[in-house]
Protein backbone atom coordinates (compact mmCIF):
# COMPACT_ATOMS: atom_id res chain seq x y z
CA UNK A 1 13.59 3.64 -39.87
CA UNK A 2 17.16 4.62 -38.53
CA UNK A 3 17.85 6.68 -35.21
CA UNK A 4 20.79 8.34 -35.17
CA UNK A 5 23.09 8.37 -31.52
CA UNK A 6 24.06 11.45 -31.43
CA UNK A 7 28.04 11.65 -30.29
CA UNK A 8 28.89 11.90 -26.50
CA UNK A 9 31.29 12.12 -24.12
CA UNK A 10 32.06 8.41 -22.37
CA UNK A 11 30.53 8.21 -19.07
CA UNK A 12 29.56 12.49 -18.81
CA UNK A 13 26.70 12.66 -16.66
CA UNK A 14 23.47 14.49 -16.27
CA UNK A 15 20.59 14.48 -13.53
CA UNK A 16 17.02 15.46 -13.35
CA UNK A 17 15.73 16.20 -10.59
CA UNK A 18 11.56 16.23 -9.62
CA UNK A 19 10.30 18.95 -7.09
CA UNK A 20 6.54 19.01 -5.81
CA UNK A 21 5.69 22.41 -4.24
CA UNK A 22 3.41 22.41 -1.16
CA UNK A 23 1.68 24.74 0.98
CA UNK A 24 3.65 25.69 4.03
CA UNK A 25 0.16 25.53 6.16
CA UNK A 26 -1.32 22.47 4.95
CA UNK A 27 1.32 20.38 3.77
CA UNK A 28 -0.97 19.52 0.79
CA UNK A 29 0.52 20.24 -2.58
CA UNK A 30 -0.03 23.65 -4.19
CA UNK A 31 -0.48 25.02 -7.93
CA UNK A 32 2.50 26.96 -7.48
CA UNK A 33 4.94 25.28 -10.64
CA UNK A 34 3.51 28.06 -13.65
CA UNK A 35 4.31 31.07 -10.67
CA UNK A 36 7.78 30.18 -10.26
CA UNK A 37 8.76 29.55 -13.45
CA UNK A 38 7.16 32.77 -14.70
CA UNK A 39 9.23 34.57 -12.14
CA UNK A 40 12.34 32.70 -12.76
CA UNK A 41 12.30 33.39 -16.35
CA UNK A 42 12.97 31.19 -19.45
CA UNK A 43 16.18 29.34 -19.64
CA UNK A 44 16.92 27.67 -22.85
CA UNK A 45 20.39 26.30 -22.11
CA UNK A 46 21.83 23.88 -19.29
CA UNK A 47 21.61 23.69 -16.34
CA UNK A 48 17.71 25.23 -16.29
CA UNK A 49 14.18 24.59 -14.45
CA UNK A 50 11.32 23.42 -16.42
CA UNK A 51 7.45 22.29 -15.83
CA UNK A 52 6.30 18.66 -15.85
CA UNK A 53 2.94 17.35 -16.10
CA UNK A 54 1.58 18.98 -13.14
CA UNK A 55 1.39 22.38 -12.26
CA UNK A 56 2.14 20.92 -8.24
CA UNK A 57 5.99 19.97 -9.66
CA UNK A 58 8.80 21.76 -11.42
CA UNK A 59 11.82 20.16 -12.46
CA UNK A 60 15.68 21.03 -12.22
CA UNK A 61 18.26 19.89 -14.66
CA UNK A 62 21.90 19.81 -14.73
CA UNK A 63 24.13 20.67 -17.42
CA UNK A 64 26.40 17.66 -18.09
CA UNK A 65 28.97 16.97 -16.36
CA UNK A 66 32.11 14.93 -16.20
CA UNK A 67 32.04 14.85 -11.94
CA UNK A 68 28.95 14.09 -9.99
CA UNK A 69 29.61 16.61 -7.52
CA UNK A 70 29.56 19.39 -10.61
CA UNK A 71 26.11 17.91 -11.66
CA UNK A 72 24.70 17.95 -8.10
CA UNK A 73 25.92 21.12 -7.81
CA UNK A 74 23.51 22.61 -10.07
CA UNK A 75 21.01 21.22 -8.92
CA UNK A 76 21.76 22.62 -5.10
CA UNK A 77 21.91 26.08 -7.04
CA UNK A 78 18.75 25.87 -8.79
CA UNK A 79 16.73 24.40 -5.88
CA UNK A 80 17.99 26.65 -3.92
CA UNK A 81 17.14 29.66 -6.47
CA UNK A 82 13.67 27.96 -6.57
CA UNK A 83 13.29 27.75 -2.81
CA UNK A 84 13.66 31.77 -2.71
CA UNK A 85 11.52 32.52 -4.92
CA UNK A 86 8.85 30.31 -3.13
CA UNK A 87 9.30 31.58 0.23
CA UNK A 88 7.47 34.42 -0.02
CA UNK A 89 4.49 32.78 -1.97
CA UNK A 90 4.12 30.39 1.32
CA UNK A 91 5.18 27.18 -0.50
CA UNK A 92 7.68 24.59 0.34
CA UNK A 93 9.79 22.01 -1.77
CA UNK A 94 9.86 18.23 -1.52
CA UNK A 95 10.97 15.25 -3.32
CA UNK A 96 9.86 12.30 -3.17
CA UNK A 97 7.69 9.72 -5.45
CA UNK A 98 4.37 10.22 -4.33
CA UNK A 99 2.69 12.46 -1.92
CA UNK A 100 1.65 11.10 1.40
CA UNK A 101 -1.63 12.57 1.98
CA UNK A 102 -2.69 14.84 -1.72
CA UNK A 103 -5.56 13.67 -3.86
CA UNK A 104 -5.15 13.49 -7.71
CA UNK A 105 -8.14 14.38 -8.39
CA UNK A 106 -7.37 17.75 -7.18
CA UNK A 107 -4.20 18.38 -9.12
CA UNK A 108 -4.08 19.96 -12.25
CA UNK A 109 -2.83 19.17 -15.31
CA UNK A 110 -0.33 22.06 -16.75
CA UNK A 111 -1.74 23.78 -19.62
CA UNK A 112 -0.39 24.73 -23.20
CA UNK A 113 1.54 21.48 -23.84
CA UNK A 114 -0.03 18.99 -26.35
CA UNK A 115 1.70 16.93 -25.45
CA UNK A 116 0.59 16.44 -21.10
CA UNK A 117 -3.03 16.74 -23.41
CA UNK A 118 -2.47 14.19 -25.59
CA UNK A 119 -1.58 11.59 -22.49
CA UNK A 120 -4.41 12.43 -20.51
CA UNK A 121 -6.29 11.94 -23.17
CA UNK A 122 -5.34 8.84 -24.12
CA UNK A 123 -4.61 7.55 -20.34
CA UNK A 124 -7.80 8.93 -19.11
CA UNK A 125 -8.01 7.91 -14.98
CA UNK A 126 -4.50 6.20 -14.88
CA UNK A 127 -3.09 9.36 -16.94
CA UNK A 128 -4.29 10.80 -14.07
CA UNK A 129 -3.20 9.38 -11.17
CA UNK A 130 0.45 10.06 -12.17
CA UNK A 131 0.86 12.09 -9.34
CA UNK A 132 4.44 10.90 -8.95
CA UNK A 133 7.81 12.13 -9.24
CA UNK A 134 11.51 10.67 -10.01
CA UNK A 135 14.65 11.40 -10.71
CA UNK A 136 16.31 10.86 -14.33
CA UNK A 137 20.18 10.16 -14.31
CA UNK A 138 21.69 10.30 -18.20
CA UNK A 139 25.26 8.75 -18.68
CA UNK A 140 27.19 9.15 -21.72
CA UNK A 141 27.88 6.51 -24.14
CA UNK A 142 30.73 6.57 -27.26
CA UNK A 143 29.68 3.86 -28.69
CA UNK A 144 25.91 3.01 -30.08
CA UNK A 145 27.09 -0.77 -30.02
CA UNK A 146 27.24 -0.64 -26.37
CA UNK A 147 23.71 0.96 -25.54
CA UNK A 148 21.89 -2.28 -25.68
CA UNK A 149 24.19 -4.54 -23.36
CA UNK A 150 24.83 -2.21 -20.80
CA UNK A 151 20.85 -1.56 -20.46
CA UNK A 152 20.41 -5.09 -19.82
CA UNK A 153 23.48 -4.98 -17.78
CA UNK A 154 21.71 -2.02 -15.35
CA UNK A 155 18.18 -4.02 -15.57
CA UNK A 156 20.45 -6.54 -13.13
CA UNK A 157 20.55 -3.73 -11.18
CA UNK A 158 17.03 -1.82 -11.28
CA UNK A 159 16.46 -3.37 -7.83
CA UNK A 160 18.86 -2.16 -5.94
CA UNK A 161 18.16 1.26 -7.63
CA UNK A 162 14.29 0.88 -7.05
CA UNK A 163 15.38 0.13 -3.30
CA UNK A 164 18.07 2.73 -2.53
CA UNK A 165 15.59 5.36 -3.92
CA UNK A 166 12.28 4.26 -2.59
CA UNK A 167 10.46 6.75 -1.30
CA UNK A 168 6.53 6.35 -1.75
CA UNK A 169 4.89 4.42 1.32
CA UNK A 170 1.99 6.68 1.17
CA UNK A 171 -0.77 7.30 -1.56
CA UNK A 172 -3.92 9.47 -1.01
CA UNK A 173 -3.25 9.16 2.87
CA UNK A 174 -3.05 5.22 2.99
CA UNK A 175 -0.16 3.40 4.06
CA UNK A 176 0.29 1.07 0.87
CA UNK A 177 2.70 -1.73 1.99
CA UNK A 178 5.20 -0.91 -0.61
CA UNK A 179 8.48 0.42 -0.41
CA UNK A 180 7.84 2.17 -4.06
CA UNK A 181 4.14 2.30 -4.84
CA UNK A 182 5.22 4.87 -7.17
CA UNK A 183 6.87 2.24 -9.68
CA UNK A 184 3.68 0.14 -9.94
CA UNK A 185 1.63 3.22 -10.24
CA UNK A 186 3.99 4.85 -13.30
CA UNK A 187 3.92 1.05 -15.23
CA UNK A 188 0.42 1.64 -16.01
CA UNK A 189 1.04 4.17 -18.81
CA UNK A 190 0.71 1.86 -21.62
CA UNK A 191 4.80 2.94 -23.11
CA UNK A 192 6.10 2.99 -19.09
CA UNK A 193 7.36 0.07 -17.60
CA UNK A 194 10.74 -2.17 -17.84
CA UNK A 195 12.30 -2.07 -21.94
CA UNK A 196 12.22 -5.10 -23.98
CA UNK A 197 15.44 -6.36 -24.33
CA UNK A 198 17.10 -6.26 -27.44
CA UNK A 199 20.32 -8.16 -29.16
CA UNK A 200 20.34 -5.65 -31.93
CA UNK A 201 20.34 -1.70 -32.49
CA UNK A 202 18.07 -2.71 -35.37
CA UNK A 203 15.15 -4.39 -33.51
CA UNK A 204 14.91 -0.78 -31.32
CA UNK A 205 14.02 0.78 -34.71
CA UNK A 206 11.85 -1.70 -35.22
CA UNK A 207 9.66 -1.20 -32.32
CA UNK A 208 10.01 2.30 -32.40
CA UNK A 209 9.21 2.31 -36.39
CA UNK A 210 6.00 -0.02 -35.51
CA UNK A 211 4.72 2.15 -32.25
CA UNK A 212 4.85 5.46 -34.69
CA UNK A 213 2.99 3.51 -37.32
CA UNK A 214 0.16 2.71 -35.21
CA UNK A 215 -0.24 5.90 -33.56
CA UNK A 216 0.81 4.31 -30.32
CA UNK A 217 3.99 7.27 -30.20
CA UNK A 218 4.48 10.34 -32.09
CA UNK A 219 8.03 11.12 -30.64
CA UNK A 220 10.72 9.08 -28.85
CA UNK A 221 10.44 10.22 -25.79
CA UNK A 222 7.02 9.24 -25.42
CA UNK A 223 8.78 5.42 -24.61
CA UNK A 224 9.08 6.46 -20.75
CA UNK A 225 10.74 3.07 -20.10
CA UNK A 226 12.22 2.69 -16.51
CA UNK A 227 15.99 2.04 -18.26
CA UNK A 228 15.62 3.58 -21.95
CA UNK A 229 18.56 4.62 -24.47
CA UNK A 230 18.12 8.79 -25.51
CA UNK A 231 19.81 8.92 -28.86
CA UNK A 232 19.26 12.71 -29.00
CA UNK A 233 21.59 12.94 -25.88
CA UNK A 234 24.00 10.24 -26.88
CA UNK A 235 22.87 8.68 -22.98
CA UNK A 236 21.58 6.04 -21.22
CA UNK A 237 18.51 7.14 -19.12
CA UNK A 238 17.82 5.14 -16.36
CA UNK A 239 14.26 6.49 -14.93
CA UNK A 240 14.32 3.67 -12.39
CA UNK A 241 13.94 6.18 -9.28
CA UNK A 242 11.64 7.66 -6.97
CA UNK A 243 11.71 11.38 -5.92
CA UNK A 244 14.77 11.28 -3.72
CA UNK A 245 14.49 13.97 -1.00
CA UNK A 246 18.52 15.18 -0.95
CA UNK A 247 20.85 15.83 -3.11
CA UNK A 248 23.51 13.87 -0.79
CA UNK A 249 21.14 10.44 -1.81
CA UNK A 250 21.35 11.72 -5.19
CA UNK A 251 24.99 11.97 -5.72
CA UNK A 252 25.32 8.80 -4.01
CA UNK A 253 23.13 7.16 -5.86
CA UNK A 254 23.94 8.98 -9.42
CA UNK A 255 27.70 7.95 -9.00
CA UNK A 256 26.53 4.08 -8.39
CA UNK A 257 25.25 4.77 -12.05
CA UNK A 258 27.80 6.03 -13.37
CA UNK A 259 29.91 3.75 -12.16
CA UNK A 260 27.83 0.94 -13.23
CA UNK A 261 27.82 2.19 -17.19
CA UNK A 262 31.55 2.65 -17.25
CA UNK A 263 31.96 -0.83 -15.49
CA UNK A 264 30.02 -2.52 -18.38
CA UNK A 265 31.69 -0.28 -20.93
CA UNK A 266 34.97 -1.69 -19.40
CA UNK A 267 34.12 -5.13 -19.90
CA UNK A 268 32.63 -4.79 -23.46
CA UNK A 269 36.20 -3.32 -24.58
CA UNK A 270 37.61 -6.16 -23.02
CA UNK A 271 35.91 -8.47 -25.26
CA UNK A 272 33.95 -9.79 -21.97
CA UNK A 273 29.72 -11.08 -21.99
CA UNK A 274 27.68 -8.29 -19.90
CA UNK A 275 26.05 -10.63 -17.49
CA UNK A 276 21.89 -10.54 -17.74
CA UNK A 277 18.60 -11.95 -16.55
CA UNK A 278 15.97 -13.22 -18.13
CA UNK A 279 13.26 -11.03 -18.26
CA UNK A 280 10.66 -12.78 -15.93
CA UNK A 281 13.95 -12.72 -13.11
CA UNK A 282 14.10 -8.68 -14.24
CA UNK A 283 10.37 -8.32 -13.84
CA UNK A 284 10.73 -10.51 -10.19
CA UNK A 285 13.54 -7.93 -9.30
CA UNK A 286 11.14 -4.94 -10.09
CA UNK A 287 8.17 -5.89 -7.97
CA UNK A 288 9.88 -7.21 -5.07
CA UNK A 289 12.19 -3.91 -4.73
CA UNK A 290 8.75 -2.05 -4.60
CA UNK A 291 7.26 -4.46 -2.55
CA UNK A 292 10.01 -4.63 0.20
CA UNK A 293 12.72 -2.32 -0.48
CA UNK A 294 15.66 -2.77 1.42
CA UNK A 295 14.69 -5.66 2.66
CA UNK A 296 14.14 -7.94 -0.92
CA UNK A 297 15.72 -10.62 -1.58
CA UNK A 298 17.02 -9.92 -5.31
CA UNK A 299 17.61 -12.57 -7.94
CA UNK A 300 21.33 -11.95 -8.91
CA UNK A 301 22.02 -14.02 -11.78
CA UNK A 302 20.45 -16.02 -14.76
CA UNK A 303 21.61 -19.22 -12.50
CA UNK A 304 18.95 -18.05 -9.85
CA UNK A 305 20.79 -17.39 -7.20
CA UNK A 306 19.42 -14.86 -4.38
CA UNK A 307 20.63 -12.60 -1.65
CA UNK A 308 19.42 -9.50 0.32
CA UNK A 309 19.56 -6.36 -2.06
CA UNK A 310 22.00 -4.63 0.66
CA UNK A 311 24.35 -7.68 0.80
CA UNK A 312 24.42 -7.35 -2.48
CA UNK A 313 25.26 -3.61 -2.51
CA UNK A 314 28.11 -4.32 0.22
CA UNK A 315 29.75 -7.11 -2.18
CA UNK A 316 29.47 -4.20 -5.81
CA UNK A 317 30.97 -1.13 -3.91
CA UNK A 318 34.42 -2.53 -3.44
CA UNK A 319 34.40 -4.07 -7.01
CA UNK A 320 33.20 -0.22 -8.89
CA UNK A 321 35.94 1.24 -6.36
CA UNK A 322 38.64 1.44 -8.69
CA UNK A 323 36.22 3.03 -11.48
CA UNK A 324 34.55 5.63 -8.67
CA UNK A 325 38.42 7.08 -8.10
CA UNK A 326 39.15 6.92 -11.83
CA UNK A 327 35.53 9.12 -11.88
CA UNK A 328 36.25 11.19 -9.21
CA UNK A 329 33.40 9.84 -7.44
CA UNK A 330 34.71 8.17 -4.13
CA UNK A 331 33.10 10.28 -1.90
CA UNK A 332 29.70 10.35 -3.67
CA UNK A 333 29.62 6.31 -4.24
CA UNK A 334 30.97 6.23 -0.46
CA UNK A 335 27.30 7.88 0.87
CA UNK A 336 25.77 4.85 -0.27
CA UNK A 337 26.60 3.28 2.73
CA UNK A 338 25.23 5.87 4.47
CA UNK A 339 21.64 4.69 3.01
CA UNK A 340 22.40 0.76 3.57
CA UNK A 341 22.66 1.84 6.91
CA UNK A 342 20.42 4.84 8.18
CA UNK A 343 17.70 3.67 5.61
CA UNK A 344 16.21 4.71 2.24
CA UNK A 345 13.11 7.61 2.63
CA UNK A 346 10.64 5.07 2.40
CA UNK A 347 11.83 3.79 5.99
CA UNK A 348 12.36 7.32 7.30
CA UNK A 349 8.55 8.41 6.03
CA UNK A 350 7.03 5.40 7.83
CA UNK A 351 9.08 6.37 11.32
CA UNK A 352 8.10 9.55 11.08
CA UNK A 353 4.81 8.56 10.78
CA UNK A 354 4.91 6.05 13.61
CA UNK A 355 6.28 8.67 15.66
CA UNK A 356 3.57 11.38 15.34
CA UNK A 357 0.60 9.16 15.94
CA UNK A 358 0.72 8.33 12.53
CA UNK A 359 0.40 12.23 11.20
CA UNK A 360 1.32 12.53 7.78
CA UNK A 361 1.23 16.21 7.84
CA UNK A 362 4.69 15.23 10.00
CA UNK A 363 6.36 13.09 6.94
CA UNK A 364 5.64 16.04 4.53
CA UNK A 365 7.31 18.45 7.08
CA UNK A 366 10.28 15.83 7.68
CA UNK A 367 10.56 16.27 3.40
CA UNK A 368 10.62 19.74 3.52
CA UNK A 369 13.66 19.74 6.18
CA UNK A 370 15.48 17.04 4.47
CA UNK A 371 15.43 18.88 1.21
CA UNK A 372 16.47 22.10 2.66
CA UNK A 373 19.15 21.02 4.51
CA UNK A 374 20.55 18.45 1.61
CA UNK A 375 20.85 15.15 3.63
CA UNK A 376 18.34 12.74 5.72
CA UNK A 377 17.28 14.25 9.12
């Protein structure tokens, strides 16, 4: 079978962003996603609000944008349009990739979309647990010869994005140990996980021709790898990234994409190799950027070599410098910094915690702030 890239705009951007709802009393998350969207209304062009799985989350997308500041902009606005309209209903907003202290088992699925039915169905308990949420950052590509190498290009890179965005210390009121339990947890959808990575356009097809065939997919967007190509948006998706809390971390963090896909686009018109890893060293990265977040020690290269993920990240934001100004990103690519050195969420959850006598009810109410007030408390 052939898929078709649809045109695109080199290195446009657009972000989507994953809001749980929770009650203002309890800090436990509420029903409240079918409510809001009824009273915002339906919105069938960009940027809009939309349901996910659960009716605990509602997500906000940008239009796309050639600035990251323009893309996190719309986001603000609809998060903030959201946030009024929950006010009165007693429910507060938070990002981040798993709830601290929620059960899934009370959480319900949203109704009316095959779809959510036809993964819980097939998923059964793990469907279930996906009590989770992310944030999706699409970057424009011209060229459907490029898609391939620059995803393996970013999969040198899903560590430092798993770190930067970690946010999910807690599930079902345990402390797990992990920076991201959320990434371990979402891998267990049978078509979620890290991509395979391909040489050729043609062996994509492939897969995707022999998943339809055997029922395993009906549509392409059922392949919810962490790094995917979206033909129908002419983007790379990378998926890699917890619910991140403000939309300051955000644009920081979306502008180190976009950065990164117009580096490798760069050096592919250049006639230059897009370095890559093998895939156990990718699949290394993964778990030990869950595992220990800012604090892994990252594989950087197919020679083996290692260093600690924020070294890393100090040596690659004077190198995408040039590309951020030629973006008109230097301010947004500058806040990353600001993580590297006040911490990612999953650090600030945990001293929140170890501040209020371990109270979790505290960490949800730390969320809440951060996301109204649009950077880290």
């Amino acid at each position: 079978m052939g898929i078709d890239f649809a045109p695109s705009e080199r290195s446009r951007l657009g972000v989507e962003w994953e809001i749980a709802c929770v009650d203002r009393r309890s800090g436990e998350l509420s029903p409240a996603a079918p409510e809001l969207l009824a009273r915002l209304g339906r919105a069938d062009s960009f940027p809009h609000v939309t349901n996910e799985l659960l009716t605990n989350t509602v997500e906000v997308v940008s239009a796309p944008q050639r600035r990251v500041r323009d893309a996190v902009a719309d986001l603000t606005r609809l998060v903030d349009r959201v946030g009024e309209l929950a006010e009165p209903m007693g429910v507060d907003l938070i990002s981040s990739g798993t709830h601290p202290f929620s059960q899934w088992f009370q959480q319900q699925v949203t109704p009316g979309k095959p779809r959510y039915d036809t993964l819980i169905d097939r998923t059964r308990w793990w469907g279930r647990q996906m009590m989770i949420w992310g944030v999706h950052v699409h970057v424009a590509v011209e060229d459907r010869r490029k898609v391939l190498p620059i995803i393996d290009g970013l999969l040198t890179y899903l560590p430092h994005f798993q770190a930067l965005s970690a946010s999910s210390p807690f599930w079902a009121g345990e402390n797990t140990g992990y920076a991201s339990n959320r990434a371990l947890m979402f891998q267990q959808l049978p078509t979620a996980g890290l991509p395979p990575q391909f040489t050729e356009w043609r062996q994509y097809e492939d897969l995707v021709a022999d998943l339809q065939h055997t029922g395993v997919i009906e549509e392409l967007n059922e392949l919810r790898w962490d790094i995917r190509p979206s033909p129908k948006w002419g983007t790379i998706e990378v998926r890699t990234f917890d619910g991140i809390p403000t939309a300051g971390e955000i644009g920081a963090i979306a502008a180190l994409t976009q950065c990164l896909v117009e580096h490798f686009s760069r050096e592919l018109d250049a006639g230059r190799e897009v370095p890559t890893l093998q895939p156990w060293f990718v699949r290394e990265n993964k778990w030990r950027a869950a595992r220990y977040g800012m604090e892994a020690i990252i594989i950087q290269n197919a020679a083996g070599d290692e260093l600690l993920v924020t070294k890393d990240l100090e040596e690659l934001l004077p190198l995408l410098a040039p590309i951020a100004e030629s973006l008109d990103c230097v301010g947004e690519l500058a806040k990353m910094q600001d993580i590297i050195d006040g911490g990612a969420s999953y650090q600030r959850q945990l001293r929140v915690a170890a501040a209020n006598n371990g109270s979790l009810k505290a960490v949800v109410s730390s969320l809440v702030r951060e996301l109204r007030d649009g950077h880290p408390g």
